[in-house]
Protein backbone atom coordinates (compact mmCIF):
# COMPACT_ATOMS: atom_id res chain seq x y z
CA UNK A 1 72.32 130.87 99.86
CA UNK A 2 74.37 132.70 97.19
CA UNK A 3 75.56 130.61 94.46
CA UNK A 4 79.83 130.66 94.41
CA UNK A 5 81.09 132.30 91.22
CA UNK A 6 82.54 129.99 88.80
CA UNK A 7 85.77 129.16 88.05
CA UNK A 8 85.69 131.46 84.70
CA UNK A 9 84.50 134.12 87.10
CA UNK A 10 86.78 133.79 89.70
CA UNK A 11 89.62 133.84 86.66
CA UNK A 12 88.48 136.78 85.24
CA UNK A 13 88.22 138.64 88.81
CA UNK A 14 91.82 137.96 89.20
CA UNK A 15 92.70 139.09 85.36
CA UNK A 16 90.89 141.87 85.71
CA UNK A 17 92.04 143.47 89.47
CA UNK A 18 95.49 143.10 87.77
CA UNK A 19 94.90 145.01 85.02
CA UNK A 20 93.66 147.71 86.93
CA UNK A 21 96.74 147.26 88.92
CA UNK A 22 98.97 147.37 86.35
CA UNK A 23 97.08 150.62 84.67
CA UNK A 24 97.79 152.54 87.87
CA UNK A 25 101.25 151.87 87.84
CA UNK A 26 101.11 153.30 84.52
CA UNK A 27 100.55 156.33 85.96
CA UNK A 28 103.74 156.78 87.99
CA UNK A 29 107.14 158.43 86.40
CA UNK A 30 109.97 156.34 86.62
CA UNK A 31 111.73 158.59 88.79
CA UNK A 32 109.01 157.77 91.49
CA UNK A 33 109.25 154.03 91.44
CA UNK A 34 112.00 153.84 93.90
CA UNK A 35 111.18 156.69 96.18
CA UNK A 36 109.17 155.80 99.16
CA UNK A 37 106.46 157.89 97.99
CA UNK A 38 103.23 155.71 99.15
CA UNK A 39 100.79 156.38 101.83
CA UNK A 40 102.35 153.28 103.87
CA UNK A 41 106.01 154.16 103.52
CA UNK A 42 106.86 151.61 100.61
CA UNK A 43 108.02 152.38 96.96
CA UNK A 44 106.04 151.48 93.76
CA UNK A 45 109.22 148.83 93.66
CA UNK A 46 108.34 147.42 96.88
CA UNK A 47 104.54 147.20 96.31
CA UNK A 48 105.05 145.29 92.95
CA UNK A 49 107.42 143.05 94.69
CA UNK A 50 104.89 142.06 97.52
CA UNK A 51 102.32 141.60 94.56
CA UNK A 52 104.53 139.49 93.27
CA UNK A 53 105.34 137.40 96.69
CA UNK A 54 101.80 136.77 97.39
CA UNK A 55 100.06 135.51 94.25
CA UNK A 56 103.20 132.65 94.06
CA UNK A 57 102.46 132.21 97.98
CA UNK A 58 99.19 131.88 98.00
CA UNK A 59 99.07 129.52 94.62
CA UNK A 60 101.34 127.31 95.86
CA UNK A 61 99.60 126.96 99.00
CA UNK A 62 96.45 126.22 96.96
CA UNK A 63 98.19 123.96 94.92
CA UNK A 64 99.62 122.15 98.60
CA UNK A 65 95.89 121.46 99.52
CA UNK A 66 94.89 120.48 96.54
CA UNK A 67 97.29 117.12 96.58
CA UNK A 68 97.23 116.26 100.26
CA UNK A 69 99.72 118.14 101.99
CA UNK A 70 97.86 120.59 104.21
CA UNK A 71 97.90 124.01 103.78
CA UNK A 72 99.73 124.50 107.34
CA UNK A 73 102.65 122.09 105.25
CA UNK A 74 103.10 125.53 103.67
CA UNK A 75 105.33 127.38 106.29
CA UNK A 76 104.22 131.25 106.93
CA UNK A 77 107.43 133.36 105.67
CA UNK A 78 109.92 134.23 108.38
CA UNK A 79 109.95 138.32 107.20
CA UNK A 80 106.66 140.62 107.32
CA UNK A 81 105.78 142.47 104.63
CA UNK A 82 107.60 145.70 105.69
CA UNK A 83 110.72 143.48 106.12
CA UNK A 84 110.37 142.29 102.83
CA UNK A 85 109.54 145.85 101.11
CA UNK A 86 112.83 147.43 102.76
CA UNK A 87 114.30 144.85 100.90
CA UNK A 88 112.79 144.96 97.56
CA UNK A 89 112.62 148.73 97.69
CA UNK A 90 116.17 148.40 95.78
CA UNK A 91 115.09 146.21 93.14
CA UNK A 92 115.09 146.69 89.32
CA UNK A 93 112.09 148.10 88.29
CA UNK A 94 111.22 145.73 84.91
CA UNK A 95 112.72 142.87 86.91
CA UNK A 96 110.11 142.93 89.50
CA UNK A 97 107.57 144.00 87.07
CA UNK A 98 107.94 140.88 85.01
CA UNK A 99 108.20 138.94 88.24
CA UNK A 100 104.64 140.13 89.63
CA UNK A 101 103.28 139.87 85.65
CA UNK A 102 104.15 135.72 85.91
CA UNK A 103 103.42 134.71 89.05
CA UNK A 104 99.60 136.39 88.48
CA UNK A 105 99.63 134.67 85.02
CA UNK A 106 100.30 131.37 87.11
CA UNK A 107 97.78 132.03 89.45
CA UNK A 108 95.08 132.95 86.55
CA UNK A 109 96.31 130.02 84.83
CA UNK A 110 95.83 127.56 88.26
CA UNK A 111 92.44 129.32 88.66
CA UNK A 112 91.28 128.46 84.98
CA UNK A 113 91.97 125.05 85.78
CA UNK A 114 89.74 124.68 88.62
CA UNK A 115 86.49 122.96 89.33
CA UNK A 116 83.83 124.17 90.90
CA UNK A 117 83.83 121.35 93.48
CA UNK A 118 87.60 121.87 94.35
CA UNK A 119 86.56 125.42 95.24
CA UNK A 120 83.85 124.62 97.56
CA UNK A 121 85.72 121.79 98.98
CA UNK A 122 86.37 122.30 102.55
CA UNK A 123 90.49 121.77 103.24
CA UNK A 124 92.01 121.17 106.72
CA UNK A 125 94.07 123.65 108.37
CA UNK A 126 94.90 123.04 112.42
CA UNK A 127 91.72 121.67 113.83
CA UNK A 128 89.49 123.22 111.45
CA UNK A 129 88.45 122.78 108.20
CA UNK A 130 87.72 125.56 106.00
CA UNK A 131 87.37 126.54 101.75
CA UNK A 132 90.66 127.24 101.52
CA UNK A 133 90.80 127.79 97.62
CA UNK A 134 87.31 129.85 97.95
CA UNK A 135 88.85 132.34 100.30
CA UNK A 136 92.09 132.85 98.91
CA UNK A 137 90.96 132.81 95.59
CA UNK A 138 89.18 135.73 96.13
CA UNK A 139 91.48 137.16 99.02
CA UNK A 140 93.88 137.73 95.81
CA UNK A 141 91.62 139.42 94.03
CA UNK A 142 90.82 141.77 96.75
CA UNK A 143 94.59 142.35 97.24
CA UNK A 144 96.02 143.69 94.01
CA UNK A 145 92.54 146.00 93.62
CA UNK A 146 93.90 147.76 97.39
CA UNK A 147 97.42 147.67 96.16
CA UNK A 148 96.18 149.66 93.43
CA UNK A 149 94.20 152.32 95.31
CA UNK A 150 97.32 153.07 97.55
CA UNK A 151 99.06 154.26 94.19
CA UNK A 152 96.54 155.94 92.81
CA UNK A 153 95.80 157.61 96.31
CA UNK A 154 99.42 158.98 95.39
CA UNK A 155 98.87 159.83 92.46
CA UNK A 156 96.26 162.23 93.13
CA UNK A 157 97.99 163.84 96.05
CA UNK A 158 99.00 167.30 97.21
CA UNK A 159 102.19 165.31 98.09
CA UNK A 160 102.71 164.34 94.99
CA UNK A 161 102.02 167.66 92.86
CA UNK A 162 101.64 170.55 95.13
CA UNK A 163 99.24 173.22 94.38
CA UNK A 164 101.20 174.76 90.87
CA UNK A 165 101.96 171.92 89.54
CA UNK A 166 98.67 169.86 89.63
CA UNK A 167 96.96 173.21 87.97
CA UNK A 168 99.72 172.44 85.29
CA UNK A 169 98.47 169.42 85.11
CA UNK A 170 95.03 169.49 85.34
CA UNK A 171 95.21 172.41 82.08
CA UNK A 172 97.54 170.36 80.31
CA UNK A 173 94.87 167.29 79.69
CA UNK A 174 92.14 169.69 78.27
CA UNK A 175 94.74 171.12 75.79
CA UNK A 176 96.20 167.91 74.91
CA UNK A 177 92.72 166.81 73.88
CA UNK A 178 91.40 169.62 72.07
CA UNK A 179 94.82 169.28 70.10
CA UNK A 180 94.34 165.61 69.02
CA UNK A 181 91.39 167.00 66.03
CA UNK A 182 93.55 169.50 65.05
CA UNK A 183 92.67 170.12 61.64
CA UNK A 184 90.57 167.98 61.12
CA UNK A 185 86.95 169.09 59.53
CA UNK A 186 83.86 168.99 60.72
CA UNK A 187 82.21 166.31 58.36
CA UNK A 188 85.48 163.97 59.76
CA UNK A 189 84.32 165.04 63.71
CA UNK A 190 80.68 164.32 62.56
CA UNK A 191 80.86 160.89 60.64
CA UNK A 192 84.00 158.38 61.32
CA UNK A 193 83.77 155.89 63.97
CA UNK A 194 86.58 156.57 66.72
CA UNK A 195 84.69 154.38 69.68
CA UNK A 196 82.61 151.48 68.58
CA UNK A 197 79.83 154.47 67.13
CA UNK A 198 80.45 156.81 68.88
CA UNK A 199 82.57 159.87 66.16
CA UNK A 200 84.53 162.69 67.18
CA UNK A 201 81.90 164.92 68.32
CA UNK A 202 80.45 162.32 70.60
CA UNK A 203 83.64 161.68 72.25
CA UNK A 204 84.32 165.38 73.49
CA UNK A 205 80.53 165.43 73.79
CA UNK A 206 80.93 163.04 76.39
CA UNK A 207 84.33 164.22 78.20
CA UNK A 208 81.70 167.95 78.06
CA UNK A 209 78.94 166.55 80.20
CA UNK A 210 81.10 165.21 82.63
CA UNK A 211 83.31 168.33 82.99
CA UNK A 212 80.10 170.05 83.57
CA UNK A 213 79.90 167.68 86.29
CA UNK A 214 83.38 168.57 87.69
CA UNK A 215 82.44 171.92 87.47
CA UNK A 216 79.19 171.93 89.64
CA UNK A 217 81.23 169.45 92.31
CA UNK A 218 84.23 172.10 92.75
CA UNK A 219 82.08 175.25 92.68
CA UNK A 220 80.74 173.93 95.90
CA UNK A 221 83.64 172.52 97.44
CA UNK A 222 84.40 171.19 100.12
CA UNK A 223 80.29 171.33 101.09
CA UNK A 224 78.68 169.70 98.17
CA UNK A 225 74.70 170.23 97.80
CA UNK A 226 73.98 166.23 96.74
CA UNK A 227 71.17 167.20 94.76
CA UNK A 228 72.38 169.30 92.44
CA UNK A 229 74.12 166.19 91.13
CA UNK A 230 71.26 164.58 90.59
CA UNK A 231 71.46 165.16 86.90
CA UNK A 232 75.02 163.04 86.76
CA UNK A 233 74.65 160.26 89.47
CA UNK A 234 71.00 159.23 88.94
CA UNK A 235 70.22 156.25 87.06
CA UNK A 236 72.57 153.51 85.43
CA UNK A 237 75.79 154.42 84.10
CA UNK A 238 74.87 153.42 80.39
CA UNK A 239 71.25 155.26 79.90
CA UNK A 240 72.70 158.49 82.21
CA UNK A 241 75.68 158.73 79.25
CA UNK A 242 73.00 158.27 76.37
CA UNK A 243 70.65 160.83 77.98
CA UNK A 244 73.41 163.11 79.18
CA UNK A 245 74.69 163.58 75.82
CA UNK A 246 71.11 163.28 74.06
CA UNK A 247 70.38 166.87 75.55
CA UNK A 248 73.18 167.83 73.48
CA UNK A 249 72.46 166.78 70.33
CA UNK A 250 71.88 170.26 68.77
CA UNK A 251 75.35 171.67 69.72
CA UNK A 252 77.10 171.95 66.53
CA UNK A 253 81.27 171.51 67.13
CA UNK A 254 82.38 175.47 67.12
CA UNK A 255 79.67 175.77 70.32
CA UNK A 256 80.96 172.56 71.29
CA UNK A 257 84.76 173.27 71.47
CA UNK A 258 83.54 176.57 73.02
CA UNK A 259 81.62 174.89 75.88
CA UNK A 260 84.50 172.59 76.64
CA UNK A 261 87.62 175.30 77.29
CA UNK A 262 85.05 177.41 79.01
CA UNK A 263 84.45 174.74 81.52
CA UNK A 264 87.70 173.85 81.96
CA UNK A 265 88.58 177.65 82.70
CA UNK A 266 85.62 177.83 84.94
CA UNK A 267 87.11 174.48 86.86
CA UNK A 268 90.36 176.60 87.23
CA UNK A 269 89.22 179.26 88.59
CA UNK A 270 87.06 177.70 91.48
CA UNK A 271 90.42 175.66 91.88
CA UNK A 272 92.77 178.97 92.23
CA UNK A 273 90.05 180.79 94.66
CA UNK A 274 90.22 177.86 96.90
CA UNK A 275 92.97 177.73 99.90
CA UNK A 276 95.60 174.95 100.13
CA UNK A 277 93.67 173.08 102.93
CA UNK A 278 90.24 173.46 100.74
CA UNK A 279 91.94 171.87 98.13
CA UNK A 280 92.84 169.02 100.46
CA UNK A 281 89.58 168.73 102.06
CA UNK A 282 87.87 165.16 101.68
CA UNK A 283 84.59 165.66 101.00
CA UNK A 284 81.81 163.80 99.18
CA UNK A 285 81.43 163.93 95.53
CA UNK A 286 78.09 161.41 94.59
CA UNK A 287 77.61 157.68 94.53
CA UNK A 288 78.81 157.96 98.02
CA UNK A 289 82.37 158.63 97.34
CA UNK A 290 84.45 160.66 99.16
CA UNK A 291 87.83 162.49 98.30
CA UNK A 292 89.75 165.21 98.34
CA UNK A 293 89.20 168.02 95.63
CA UNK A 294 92.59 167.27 93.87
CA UNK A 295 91.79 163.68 94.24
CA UNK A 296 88.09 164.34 91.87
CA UNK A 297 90.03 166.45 89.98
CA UNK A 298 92.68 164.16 89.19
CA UNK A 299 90.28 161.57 87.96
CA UNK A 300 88.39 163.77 85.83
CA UNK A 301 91.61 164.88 83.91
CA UNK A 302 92.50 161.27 83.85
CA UNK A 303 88.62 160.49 82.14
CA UNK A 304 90.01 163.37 79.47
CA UNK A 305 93.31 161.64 78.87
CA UNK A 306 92.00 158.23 77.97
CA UNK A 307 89.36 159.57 75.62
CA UNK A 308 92.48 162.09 74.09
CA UNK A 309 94.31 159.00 73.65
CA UNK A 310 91.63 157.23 71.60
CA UNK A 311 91.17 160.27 69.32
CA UNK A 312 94.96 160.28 68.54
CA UNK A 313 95.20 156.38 67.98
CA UNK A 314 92.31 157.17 65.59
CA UNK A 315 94.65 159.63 63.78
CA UNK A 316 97.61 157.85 64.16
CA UNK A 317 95.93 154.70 62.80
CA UNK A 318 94.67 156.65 59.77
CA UNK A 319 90.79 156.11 60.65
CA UNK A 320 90.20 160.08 61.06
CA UNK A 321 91.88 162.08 58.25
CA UNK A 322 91.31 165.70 57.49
């Protein structure tokens, strides 16, 4: 039998799903947070509100087994959930925000406190008995990380963007990175530190090979040839980076900034000969993953933001200088 994750692991699963939670959101304009934008009809408001309802729910019911009083003490709530989000859809944005942000710390916080043997207790509810704090522990897990995909199913979508303005976009995030060494020379790109070791040059090194990847998967698209990804989805994560970038160590930074805008161009223009419905497509894209091509797209430019940002809080920080 599988051994039950601890109560530091079944803490950090919750800390962590709501971080990822509260990244997506990130990713929404304010404009959009009370528009019923989202593939099930709600607004980012409402979804952040139900968040919010749940992890105080679902603690206190925890916390109602845990002294005696039966879980089924803990009456259901007379609204569903799209009762409740018609309702919330109204709400102020930071208000619900900070609501969902306290009621998950109290959750983490009820988790932390937890031992194992109170997990794999078995609790009564009706004529059964059942782990109660087991399964809802991670049942909350499970439903912030869902909660999340919905948005960032939005995010990505031809809904969202239509066909001009995702290429605006998508081109936007290469310049915007390519902008943040402005200046800067090339002993600087070669030699300081921006990511634990990795320096300048090994950051857009890195955003290169998997453009290159992004590349090969929309040249094809929607009828990707899963071998000739090989090279990207074949071994872990951490040794397919080192290697990846390994077979670029003679590239010296003009060839380097060279490769990366003609990639990006070449990404373009496999995304302008495609039609509208191509575009929206779902097809498979490695690691068994399916999506649309925007959708791939989308979370490839997003890859080239995050490492953008960490070259300008370098700069802005004062570790690279030119």
């Amino acid at each position: 039998m599988t051994p039950l994750p601890t109560p530091d692991e079944y803490t950090n699963r919750l800390e962590q799903s709501y971080q990822r939670f509260v990244e997506t959101l990130a990713l929404l304009e304010p404009t959009e947070y009370s528009v019923a934008c989202l593939p099930d009809g709600w607004t980012p408001i409402a979804t952040v509100a139900h968040v919010a309802f749940w992890d105080d729910f679902q603690r206190r019911r925890m916390e109602a087994a845990l002294t005696g009083l039966w879980a089924e003490a803990m009456p259901r709530p007379l609204e569903d959930n799209d009762t409740r989000a018609a309702a919330d859809g109204s709400r102020i944005w930071e208000d619900v925000l900070a609501l969902a942000d306290a009621n998950r710390q109290e959750l983490v916080d009820f988790s932390r406190g937890l031992a194992a043997e109170q997990i794999a207790a078995l609790y009564r509810e009706g004529d059964s008995e059942r782990p109660l704090l087991q399964i809802l522990l991670e049942q909350m897990s499970r439903h912030v990380v869902e909660h999340s995909k919905t948005i960032a199913q939005y995010c990505s979508s031809w809904q969202r963007w239509g066909r001009a303005g995702f290429r605006s976009f998508y081109a936007r995030q290469s310049w915007n990175c390519l902008d943040t060494i402005s200046g800067l020379s090339e002993q600087t790109c070669l030699s300081v530190p921006v990511v634990e070791e990795w320096c300048v040059r090994d950051t857009l090194t890195h955003v290169l090979v998997w453009d290159e990847y992004c590349y090969e998967v929309a040249r094809q698209w929607p009828a990707v040839d899963m071998a000739t990804l090989a090279l990207w989805t074949e071994g872990g994560f951490d040794g397919l980076n080192e290697r990846l970038m390994a077979e670029k160590a003679g590239m010296g930074m003009i060839d380097l900034l060279d490769a990366l805008v003609t990639v990006h161009r070449r990404i373009l223009r496999c995304y302008d000969k495609l039609s509208d419905e191509a575009i929206q497509t779902e097809g498979e894209y490695g690691w068994g993953q399916k999506d649309t091509l925007m959708g791939v797209l989308y979370t490839f430019a997003s890859h080239t933001a995050e490492h953008a940002a960490h070259l300008y809080e370098a700069r802005r920080d004062g570790v690279l200088q030119g």
